[in-house]
PDB file of N, CA and C in Angstrom:
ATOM      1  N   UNK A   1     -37.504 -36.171 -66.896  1.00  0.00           N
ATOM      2  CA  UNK A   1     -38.347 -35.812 -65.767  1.00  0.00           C
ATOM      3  C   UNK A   1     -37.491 -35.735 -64.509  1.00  0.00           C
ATOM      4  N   UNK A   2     -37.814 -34.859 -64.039  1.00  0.00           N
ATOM      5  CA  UNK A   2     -36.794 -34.261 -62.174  1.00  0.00           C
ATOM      6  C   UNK A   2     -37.568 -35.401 -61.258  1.00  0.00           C
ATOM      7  N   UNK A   3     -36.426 -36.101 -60.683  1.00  0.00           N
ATOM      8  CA  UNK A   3     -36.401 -37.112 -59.262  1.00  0.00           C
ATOM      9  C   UNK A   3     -35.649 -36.612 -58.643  1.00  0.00           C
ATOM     10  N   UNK A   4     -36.245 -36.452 -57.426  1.00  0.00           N
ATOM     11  CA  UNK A   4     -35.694 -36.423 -56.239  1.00  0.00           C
ATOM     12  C   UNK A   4     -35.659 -37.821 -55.333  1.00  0.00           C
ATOM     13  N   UNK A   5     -34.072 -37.965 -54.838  1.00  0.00           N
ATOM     14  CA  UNK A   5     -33.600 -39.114 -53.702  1.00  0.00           C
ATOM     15  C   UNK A   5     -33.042 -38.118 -52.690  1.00  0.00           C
ATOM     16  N   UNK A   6     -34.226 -38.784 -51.570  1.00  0.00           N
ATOM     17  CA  UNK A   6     -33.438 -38.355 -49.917  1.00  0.00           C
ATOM     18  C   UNK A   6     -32.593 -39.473 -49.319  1.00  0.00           C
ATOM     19  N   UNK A   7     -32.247 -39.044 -48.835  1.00  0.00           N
ATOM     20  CA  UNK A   7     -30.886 -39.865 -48.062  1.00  0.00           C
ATOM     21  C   UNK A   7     -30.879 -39.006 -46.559  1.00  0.00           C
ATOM     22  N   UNK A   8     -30.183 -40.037 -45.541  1.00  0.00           N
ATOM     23  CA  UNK A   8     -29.293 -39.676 -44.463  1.00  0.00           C
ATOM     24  C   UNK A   8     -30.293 -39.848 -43.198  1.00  0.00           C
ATOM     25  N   UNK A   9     -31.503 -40.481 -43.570  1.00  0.00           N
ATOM     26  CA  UNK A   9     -32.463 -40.919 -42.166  1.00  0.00           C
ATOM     27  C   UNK A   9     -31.929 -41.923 -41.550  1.00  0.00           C
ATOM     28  N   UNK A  10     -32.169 -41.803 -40.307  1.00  0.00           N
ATOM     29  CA  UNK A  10     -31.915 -43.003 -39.236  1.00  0.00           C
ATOM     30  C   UNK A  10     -32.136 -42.613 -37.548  1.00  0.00           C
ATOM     31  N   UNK A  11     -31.776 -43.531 -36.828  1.00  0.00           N
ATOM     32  CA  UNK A  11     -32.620 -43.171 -35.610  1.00  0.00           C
ATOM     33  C   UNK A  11     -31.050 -42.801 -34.723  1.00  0.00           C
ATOM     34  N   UNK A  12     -31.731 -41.524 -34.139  1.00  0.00           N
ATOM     35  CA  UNK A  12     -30.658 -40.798 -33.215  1.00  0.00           C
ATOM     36  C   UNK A  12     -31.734 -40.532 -31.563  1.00  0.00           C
ATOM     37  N   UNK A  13     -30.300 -39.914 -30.284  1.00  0.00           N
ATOM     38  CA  UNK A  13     -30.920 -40.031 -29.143  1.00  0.00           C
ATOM     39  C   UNK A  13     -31.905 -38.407 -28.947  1.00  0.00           C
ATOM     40  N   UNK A  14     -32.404 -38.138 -28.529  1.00  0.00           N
ATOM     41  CA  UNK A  14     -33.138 -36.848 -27.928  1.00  0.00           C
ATOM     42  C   UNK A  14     -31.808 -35.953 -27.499  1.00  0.00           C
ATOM     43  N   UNK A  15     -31.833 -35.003 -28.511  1.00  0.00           N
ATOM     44  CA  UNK A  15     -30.747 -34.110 -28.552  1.00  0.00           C
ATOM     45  C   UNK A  15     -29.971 -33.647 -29.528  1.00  0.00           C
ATOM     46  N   UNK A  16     -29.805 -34.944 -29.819  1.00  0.00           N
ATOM     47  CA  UNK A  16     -29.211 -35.258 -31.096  1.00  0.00           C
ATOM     48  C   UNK A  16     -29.489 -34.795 -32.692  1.00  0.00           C
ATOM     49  N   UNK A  17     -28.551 -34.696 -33.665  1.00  0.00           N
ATOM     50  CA  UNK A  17     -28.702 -34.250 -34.816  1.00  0.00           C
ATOM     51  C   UNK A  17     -28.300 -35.209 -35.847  1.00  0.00           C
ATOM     52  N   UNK A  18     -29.269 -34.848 -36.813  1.00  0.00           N
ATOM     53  CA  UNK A  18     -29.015 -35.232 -38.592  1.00  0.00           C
ATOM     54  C   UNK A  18     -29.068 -34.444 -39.321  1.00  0.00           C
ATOM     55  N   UNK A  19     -28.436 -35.012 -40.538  1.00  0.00           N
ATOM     56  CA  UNK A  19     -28.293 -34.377 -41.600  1.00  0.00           C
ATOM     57  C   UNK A  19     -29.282 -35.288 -43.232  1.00  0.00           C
ATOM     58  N   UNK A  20     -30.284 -34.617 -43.375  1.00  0.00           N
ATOM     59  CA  UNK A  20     -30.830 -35.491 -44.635  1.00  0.00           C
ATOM     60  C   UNK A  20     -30.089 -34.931 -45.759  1.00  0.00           C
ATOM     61  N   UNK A  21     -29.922 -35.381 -46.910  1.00  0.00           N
ATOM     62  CA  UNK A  21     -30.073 -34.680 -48.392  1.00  0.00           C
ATOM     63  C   UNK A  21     -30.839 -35.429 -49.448  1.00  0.00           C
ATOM     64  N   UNK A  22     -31.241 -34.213 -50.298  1.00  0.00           N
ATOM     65  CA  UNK A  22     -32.175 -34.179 -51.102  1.00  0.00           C
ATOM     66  C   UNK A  22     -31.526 -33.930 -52.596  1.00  0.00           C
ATOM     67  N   UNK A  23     -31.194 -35.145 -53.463  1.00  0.00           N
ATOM     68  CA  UNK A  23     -30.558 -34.882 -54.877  1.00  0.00           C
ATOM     69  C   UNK A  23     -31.700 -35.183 -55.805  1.00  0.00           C
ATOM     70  N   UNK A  24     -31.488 -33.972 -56.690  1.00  0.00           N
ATOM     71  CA  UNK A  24     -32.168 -33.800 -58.101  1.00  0.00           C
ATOM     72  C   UNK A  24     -31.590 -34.384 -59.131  1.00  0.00           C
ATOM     73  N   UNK A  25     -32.208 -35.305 -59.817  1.00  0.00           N
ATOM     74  CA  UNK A  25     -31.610 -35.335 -61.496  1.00  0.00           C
ATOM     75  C   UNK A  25     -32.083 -34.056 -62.465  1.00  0.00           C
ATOM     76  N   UNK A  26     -31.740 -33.877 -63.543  1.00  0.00           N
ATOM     77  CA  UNK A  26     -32.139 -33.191 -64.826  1.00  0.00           C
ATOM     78  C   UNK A  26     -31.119 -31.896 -64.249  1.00  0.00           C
ATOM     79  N   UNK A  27     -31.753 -30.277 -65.104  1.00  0.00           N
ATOM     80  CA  UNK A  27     -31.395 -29.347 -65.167  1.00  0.00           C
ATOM     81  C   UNK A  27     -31.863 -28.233 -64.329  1.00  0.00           C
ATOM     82  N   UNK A  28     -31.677 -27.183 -64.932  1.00  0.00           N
ATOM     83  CA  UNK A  28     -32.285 -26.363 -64.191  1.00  0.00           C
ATOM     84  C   UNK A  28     -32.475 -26.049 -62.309  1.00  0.00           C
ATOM     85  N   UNK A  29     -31.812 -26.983 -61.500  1.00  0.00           N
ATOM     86  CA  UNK A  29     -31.877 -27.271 -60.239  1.00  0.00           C
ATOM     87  C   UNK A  29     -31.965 -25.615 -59.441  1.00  0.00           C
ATOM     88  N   UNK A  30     -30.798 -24.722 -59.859  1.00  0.00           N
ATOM     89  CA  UNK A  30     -30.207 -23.689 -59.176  1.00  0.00           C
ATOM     90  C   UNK A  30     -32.223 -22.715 -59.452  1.00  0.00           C
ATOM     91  N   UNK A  31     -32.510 -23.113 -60.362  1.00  0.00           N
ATOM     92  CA  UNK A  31     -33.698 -21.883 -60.910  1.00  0.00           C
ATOM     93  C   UNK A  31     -35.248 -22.566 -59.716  1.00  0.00           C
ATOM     94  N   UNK A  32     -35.156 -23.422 -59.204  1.00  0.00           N
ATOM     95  CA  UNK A  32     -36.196 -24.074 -58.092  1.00  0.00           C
ATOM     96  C   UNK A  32     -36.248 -23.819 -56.959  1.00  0.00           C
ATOM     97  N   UNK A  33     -37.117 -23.405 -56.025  1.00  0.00           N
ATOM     98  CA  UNK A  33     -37.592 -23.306 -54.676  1.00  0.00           C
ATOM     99  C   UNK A  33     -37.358 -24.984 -54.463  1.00  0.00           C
ATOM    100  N   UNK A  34     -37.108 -25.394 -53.431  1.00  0.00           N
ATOM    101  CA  UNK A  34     -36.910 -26.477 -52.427  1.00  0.00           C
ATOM    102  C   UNK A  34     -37.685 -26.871 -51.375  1.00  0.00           C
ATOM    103  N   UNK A  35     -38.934 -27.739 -51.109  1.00  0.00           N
ATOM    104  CA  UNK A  35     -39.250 -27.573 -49.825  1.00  0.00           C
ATOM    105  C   UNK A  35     -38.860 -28.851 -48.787  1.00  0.00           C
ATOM    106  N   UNK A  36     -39.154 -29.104 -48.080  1.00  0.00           N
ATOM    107  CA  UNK A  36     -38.729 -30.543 -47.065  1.00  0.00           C
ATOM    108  C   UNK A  36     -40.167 -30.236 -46.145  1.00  0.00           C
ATOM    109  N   UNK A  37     -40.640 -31.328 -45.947  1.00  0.00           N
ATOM    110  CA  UNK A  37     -42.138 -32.131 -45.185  1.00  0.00           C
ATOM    111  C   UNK A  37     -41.478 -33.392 -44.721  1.00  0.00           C
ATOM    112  N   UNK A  38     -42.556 -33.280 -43.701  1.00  0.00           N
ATOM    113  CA  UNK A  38     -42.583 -34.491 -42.830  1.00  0.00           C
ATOM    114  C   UNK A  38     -43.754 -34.999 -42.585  1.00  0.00           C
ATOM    115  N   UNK A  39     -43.701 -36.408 -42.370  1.00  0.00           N
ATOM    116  CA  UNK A  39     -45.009 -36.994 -41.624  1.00  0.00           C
ATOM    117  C   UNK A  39     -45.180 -38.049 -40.623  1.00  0.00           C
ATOM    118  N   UNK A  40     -45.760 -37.647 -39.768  1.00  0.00           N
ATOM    119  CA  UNK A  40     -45.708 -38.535 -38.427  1.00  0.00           C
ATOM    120  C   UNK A  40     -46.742 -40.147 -38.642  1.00  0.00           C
ATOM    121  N   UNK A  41     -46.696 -40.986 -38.076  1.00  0.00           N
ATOM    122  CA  UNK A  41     -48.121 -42.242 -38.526  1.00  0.00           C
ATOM    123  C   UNK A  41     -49.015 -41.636 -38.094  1.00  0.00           C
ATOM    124  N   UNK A  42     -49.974 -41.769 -39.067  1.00  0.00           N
ATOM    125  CA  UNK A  42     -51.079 -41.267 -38.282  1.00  0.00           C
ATOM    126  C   UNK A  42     -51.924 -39.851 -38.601  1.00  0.00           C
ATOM    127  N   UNK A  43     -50.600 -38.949 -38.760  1.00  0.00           N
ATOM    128  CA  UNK A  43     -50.688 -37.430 -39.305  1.00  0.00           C
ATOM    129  C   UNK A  43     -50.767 -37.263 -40.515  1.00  0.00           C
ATOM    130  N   UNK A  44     -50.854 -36.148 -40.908  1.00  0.00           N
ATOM    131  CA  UNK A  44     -50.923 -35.509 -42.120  1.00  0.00           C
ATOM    132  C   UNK A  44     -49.382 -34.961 -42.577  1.00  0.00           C
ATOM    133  N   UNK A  45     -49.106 -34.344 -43.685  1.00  0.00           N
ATOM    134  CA  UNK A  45     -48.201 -34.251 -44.364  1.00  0.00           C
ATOM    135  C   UNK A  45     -47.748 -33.075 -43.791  1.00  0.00           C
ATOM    136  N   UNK A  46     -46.820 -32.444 -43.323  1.00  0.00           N
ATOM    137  CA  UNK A  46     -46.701 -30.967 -42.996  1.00  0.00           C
ATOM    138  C   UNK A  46     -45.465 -30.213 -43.024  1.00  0.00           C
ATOM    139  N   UNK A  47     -45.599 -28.983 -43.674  1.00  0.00           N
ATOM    140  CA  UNK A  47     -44.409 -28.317 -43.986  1.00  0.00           C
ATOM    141  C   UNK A  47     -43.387 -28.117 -42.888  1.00  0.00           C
ATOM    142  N   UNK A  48     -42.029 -28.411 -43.175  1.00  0.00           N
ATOM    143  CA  UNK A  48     -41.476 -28.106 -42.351  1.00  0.00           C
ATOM    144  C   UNK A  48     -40.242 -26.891 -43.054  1.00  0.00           C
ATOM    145  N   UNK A  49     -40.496 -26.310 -43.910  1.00  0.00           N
ATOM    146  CA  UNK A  49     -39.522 -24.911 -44.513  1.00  0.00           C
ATOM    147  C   UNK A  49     -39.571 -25.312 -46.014  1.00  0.00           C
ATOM    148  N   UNK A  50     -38.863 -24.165 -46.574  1.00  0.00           N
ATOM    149  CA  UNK A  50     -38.851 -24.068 -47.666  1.00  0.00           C
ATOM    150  C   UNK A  50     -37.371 -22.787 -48.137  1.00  0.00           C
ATOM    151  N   UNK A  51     -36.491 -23.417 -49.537  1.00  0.00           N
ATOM    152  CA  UNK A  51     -35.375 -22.647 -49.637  1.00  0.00           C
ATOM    153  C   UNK A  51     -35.706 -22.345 -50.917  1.00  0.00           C
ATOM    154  N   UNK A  52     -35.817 -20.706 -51.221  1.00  0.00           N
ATOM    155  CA  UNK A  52     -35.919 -20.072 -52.506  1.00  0.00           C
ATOM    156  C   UNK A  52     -34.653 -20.414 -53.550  1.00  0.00           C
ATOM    157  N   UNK A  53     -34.662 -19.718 -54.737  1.00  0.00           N
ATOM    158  CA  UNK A  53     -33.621 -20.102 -55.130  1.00  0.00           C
ATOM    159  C   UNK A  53     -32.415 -19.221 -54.580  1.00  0.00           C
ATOM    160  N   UNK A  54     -32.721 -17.994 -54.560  1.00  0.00           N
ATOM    161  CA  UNK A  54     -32.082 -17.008 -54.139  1.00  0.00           C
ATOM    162  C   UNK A  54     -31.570 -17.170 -53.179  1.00  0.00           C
ATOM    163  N   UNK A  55     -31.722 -18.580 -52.230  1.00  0.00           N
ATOM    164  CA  UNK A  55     -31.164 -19.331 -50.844  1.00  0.00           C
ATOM    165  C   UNK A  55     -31.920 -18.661 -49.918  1.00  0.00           C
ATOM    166  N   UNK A  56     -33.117 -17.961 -49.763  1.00  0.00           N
ATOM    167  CA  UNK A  56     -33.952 -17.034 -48.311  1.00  0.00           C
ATOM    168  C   UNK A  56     -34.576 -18.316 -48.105  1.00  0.00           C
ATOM    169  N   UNK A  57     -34.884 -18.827 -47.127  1.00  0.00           N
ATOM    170  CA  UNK A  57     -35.303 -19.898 -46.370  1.00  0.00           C
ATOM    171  C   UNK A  57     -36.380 -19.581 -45.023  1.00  0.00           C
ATOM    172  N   UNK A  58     -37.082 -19.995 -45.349  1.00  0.00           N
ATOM    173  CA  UNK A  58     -38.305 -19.910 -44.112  1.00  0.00           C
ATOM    174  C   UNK A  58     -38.480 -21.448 -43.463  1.00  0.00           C
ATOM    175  N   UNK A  59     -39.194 -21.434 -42.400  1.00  0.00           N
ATOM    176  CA  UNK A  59     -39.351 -22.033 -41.288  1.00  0.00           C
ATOM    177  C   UNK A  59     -40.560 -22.512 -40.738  1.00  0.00           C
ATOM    178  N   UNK A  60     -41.076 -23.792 -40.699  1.00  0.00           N
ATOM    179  CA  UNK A  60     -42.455 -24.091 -39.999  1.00  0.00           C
ATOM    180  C   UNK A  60     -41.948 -23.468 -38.260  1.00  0.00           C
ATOM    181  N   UNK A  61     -43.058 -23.003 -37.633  1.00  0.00           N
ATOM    182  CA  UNK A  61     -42.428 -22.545 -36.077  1.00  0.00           C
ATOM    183  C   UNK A  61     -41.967 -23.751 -35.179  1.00  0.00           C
ATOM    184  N   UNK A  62     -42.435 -24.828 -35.219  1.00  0.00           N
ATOM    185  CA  UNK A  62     -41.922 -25.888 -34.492  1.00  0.00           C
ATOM    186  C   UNK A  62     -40.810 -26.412 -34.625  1.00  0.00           C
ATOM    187  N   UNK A  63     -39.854 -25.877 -35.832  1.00  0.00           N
ATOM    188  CA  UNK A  63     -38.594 -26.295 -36.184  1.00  0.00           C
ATOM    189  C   UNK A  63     -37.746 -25.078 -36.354  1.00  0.00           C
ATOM    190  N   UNK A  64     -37.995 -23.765 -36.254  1.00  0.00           N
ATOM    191  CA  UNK A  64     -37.184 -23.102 -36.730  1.00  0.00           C
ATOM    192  C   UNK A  64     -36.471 -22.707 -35.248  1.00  0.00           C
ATOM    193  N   UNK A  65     -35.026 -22.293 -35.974  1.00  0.00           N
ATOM    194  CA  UNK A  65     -33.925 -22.307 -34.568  1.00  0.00           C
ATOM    195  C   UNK A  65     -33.293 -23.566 -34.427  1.00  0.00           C
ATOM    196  N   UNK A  66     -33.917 -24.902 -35.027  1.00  0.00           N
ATOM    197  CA  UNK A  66     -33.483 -26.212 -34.650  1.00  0.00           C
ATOM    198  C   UNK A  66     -32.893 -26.494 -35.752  1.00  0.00           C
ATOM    199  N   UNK A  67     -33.749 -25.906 -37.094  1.00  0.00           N
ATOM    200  CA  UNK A  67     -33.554 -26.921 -38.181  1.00  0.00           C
ATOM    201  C   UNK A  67     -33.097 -25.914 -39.166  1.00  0.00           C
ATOM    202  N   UNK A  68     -31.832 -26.449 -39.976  1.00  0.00           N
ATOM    203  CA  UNK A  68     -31.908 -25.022 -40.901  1.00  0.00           C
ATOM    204  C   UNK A  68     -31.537 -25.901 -42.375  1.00  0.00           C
ATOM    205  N   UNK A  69     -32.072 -24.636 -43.455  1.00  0.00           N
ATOM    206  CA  UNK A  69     -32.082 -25.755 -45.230  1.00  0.00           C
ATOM    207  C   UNK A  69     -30.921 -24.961 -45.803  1.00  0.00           C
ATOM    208  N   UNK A  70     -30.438 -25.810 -46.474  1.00  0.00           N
ATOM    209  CA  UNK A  70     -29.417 -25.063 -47.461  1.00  0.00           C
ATOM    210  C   UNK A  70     -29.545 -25.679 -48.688  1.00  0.00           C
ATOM    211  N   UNK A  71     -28.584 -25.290 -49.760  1.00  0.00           N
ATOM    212  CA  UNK A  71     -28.729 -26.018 -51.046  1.00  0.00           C
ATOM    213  C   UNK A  71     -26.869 -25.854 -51.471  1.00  0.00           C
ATOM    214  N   UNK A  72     -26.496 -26.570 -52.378  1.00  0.00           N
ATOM    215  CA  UNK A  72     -25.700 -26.665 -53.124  1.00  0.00           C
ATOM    216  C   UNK A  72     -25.676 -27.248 -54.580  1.00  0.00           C
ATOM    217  N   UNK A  73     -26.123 -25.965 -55.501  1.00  0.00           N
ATOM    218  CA  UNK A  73     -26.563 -26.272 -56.851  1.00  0.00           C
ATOM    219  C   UNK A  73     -25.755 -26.600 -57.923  1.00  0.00           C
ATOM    220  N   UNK A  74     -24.373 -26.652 -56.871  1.00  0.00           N
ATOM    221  CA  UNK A  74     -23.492 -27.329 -57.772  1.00  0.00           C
ATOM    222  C   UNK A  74     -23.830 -29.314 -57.972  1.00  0.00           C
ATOM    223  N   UNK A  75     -24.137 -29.467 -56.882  1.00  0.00           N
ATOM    224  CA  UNK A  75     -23.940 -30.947 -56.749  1.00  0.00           C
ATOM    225  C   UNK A  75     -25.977 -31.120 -56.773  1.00  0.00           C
ATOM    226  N   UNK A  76     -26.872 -30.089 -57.746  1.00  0.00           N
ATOM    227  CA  UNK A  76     -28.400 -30.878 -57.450  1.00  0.00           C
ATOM    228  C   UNK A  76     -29.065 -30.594 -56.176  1.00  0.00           C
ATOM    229  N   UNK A  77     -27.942 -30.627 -55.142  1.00  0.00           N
ATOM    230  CA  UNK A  77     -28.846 -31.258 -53.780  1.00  0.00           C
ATOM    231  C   UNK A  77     -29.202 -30.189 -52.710  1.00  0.00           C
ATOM    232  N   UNK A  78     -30.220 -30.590 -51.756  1.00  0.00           N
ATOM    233  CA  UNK A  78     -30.898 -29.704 -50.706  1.00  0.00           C
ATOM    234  C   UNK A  78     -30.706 -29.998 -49.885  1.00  0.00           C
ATOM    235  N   UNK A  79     -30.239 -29.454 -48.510  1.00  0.00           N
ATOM    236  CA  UNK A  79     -30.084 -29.891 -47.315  1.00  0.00           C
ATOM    237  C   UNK A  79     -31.126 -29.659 -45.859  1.00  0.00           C
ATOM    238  N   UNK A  80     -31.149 -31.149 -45.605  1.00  0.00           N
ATOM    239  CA  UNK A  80     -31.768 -30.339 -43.847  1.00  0.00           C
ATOM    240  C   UNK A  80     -31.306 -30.639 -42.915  1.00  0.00           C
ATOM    241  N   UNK A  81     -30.386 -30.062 -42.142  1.00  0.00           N
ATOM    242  CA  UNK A  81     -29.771 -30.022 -41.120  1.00  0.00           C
ATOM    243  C   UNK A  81     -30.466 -29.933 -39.899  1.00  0.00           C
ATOM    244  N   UNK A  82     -31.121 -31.042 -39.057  1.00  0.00           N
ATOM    245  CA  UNK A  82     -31.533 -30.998 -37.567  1.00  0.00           C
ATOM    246  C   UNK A  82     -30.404 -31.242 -36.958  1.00  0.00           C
ATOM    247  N   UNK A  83     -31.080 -29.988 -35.765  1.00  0.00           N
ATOM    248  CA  UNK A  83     -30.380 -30.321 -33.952  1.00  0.00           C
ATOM    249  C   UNK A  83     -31.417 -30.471 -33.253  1.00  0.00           C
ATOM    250  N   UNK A  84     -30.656 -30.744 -32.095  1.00  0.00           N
ATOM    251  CA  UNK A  84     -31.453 -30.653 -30.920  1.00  0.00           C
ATOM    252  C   UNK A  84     -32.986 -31.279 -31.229  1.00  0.00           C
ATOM    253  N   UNK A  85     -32.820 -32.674 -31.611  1.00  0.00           N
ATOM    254  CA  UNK A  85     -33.645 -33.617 -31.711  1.00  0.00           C
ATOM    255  C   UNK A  85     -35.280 -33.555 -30.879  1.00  0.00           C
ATOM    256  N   UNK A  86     -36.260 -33.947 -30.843  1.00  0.00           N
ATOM    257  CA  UNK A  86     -37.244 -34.315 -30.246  1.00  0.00           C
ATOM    258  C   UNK A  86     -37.920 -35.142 -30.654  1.00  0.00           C
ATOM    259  N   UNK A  87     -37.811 -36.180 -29.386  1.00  0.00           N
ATOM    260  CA  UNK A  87     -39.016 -37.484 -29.964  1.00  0.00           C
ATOM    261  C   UNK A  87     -40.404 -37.002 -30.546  1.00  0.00           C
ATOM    262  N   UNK A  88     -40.679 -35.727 -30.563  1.00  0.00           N
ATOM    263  CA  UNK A  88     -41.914 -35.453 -32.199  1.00  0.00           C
ATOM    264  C   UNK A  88     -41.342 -35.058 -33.427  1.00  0.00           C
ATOM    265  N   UNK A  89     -40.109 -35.156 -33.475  1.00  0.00           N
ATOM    266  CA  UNK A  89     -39.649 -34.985 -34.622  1.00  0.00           C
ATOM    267  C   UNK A  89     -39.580 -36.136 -35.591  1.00  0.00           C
ATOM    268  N   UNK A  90     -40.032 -37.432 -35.351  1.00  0.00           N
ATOM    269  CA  UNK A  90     -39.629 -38.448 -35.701  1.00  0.00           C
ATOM    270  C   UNK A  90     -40.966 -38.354 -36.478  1.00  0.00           C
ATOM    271  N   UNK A  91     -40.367 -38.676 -38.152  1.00  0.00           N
ATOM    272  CA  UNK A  91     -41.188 -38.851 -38.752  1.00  0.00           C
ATOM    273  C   UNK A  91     -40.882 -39.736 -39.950  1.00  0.00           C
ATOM    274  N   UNK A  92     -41.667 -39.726 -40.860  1.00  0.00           N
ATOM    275  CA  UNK A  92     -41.160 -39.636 -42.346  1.00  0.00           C
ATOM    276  C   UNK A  92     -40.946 -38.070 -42.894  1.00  0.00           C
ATOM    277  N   UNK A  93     -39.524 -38.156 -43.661  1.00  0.00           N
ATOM    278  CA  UNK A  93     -39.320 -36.704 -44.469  1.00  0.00           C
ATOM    279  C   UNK A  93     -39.320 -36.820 -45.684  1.00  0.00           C
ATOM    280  N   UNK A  94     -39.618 -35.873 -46.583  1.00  0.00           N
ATOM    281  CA  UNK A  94     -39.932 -36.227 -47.730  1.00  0.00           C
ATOM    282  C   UNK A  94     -39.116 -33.900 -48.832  1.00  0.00           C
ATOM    283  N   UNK A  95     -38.354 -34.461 -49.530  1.00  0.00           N
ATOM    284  CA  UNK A  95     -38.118 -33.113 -50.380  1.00  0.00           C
ATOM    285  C   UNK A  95     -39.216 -32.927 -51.417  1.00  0.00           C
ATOM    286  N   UNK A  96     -39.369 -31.783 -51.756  1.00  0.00           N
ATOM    287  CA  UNK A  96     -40.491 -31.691 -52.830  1.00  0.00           C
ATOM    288  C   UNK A  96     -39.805 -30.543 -53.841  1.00  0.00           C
ATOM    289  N   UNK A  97     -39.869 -30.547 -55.088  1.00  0.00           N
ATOM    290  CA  UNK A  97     -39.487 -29.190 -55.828  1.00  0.00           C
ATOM    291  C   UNK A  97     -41.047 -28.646 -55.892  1.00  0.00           C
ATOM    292  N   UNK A  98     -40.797 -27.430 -55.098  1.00  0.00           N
ATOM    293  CA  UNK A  98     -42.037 -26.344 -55.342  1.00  0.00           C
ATOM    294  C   UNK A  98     -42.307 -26.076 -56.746  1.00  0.00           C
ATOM    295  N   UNK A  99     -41.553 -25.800 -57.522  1.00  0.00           N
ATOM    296  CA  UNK A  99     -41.820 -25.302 -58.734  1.00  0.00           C
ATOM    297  C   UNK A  99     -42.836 -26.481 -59.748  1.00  0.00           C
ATOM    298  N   UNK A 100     -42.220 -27.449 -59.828  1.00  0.00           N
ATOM    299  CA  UNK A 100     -42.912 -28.454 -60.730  1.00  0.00           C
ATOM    300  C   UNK A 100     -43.880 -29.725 -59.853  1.00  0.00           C
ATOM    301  N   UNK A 101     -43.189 -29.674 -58.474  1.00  0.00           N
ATOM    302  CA  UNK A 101     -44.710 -30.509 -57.942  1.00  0.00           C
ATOM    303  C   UNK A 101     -44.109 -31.889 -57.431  1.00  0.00           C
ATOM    304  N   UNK A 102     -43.079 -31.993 -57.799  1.00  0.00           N
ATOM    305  CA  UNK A 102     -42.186 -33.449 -57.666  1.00  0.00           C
ATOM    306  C   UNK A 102     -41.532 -33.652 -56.149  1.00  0.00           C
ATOM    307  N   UNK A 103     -41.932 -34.815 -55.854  1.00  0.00           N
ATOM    308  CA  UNK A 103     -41.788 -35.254 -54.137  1.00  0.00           C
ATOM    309  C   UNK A 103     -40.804 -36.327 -54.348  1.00  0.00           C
ATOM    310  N   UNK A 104     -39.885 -36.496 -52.960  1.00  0.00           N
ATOM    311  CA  UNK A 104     -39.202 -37.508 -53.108  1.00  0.00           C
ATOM    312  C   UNK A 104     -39.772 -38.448 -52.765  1.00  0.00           C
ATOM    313  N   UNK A 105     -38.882 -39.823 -52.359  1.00  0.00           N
ATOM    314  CA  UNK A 105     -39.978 -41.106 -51.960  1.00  0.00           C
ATOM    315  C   UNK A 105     -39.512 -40.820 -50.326  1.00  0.00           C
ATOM    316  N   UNK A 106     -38.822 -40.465 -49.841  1.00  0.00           N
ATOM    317  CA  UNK A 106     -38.910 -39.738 -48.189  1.00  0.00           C
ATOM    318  C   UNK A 106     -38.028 -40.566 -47.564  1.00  0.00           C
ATOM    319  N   UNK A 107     -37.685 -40.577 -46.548  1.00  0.00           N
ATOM    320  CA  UNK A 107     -36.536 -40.962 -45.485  1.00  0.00           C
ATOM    321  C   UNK A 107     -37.121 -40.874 -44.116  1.00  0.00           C
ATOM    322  N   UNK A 108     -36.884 -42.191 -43.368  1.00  0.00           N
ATOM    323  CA  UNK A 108     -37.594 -41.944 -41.869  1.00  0.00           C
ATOM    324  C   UNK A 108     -36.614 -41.889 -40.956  1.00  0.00           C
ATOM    325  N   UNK A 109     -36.713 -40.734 -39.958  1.00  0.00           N
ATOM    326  CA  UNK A 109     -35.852 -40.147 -38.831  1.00  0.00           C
ATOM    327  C   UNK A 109     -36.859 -40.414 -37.791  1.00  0.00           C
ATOM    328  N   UNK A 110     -35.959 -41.054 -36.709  1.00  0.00           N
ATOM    329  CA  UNK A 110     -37.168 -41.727 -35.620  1.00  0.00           C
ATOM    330  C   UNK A 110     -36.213 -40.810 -34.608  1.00  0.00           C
ATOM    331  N   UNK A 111     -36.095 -40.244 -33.674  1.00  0.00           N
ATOM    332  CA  UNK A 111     -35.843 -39.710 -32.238  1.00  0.00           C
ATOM    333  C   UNK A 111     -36.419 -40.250 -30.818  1.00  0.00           C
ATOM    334  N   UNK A 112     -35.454 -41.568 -30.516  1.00  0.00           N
ATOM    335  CA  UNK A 112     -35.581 -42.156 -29.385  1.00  0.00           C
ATOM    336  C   UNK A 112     -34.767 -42.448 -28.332  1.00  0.00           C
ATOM    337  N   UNK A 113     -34.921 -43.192 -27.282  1.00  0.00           N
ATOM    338  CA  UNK A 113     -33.680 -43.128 -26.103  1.00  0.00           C
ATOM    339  C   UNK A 113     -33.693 -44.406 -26.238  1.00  0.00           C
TER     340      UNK A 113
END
């Protein structure tokens, strides 16, 4: 069965950038859509992009320009690269494989001064 582990949350200043990643066990990795969500306390779960396999990548509007996904299917894993931080960006993040339904257990990125 495909698990996903995020990694690379932690708290940075307003401006500032991270880098999460998102590693798959099993096979098949390169043949999966990728998505990455977030969730604020309080809020609901909400898309923040999604990377085909083919690597075309789309964008929730509140992040795109800031935030961009990549993958490297050599090594399993998905990337989300934030800049230019905002204290509403601080959430819980969480990877999901679109294809089969599987969420990670998520990573919290807080954006404070």
């Amino acid at each position: 069965q495909v698990q996903l582990v995020e990694s690379g949350g932690g708290l940075v200043q307003p401006g500032g950038s991270l880098r999460l990643s998102c590693t798959a066990s099993g096979n098949f990795f390169s043949r999966y859509a990728m998505g990455w969500y977030r969730q604020a306390p309080g809020k609901q779960r909400d898309w923040v992009g999604t990377i085909q396999n083919d690597g075309i990548s789309y964008y929730a509007p509140s992040v795109k320009g800031r935030f961009t996904i990549s993958r490297d299917n050599a090594k399993n894993t998905v990337y989300l690269q934030m800049n230019s931080l905002k204290p509403e960006d601080t959430a819980f993040y969480y990877c999901r494989n679109i294809n089969i339904g599987v969420w990670g257990q998520g990573t919290q990125d807080t954006v404070s001064s």
